[in-house]
Protein backbone atom coordinates (compact mmCIF):
# COMPACT_ATOMS: atom_id res chain seq x y z
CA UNK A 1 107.66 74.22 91.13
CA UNK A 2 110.72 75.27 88.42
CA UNK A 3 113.69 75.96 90.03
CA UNK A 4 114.46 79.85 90.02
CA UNK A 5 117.40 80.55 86.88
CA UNK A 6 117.00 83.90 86.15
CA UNK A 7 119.99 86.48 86.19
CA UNK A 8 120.78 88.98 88.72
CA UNK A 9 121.81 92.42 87.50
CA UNK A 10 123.42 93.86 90.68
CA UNK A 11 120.75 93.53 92.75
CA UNK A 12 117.89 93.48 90.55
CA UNK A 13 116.97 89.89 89.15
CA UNK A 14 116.08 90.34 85.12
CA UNK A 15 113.41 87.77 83.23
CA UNK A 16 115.43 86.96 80.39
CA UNK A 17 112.44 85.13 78.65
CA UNK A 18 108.96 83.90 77.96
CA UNK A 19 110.07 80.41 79.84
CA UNK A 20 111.58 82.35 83.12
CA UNK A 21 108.73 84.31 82.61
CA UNK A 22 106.07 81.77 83.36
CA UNK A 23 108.21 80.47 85.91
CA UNK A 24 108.36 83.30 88.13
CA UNK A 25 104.10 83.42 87.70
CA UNK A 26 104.14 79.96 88.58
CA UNK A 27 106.38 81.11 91.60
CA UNK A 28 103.66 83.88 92.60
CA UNK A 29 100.91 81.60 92.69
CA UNK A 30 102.72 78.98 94.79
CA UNK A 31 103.65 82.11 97.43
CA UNK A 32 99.97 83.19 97.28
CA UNK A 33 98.46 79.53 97.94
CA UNK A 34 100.85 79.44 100.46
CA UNK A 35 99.36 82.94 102.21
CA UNK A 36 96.21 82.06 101.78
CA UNK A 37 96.87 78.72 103.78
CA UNK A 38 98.68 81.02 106.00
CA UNK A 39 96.02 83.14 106.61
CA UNK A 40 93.02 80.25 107.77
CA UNK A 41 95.84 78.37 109.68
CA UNK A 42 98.05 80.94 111.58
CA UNK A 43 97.03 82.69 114.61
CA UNK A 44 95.36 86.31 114.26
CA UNK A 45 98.99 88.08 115.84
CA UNK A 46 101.14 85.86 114.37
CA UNK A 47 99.57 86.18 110.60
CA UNK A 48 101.41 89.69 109.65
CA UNK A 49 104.80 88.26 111.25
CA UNK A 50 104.46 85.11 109.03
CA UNK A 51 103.28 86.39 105.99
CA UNK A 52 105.31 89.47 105.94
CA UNK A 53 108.45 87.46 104.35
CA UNK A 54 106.40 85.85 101.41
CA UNK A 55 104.05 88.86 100.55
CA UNK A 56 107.72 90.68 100.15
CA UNK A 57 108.86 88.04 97.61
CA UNK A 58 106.22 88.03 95.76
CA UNK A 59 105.88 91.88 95.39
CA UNK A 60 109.58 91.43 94.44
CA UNK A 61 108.30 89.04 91.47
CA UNK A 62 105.81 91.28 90.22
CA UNK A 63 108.25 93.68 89.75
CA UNK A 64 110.09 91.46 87.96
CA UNK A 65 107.28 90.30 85.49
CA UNK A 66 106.23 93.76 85.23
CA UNK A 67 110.53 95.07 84.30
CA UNK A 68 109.97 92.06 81.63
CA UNK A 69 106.34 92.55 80.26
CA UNK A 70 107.23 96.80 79.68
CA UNK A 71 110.53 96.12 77.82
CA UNK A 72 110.61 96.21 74.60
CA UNK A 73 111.12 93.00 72.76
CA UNK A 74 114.10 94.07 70.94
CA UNK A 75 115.86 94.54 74.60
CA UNK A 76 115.16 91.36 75.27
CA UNK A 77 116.03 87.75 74.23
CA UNK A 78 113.40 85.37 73.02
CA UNK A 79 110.35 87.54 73.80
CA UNK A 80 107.33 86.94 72.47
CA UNK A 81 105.65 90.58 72.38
């Protein structure tokens, strides 16, 4: 998995480009492998404890691909749209 270099504006983390980009999707898919392991290996009560933590991050990283995919390309560096 790439290691996580995108900037933080305040708070919010900002997808400066197409390489960040797929790195934060390849991110996502790790996280949702990891749920559904989660999910067939964790205990019925102890499932929405567990998983609570990585379905947060990667609704966080949606975000973030979505922020990036509805910007304009002139707002952003290296863009491909």
């Amino acid at each position: 998995m790439s290691e996580r270099r995108n900037w933080h504006l305040g708070d919010q983390v900002v997808i400066r480009n197409d390489e960040e980009l797929a790195g934060t999707q390849e991110r996502i898919a790790y996280y949702l492998e990891l749920l559904k392991q989660l999910c067939m290996t964790s205990r019925p009560a102890e499932f929405p404890l567990v998983a609570s933590g990585y379905r947060a991050e990667v609704e966080k990283m949606h975000r973030e691909v979505l922020d990036y995919l509805t910007t304009h390309g002139a707002t952003a560096t290296a863009k491909a749209c």
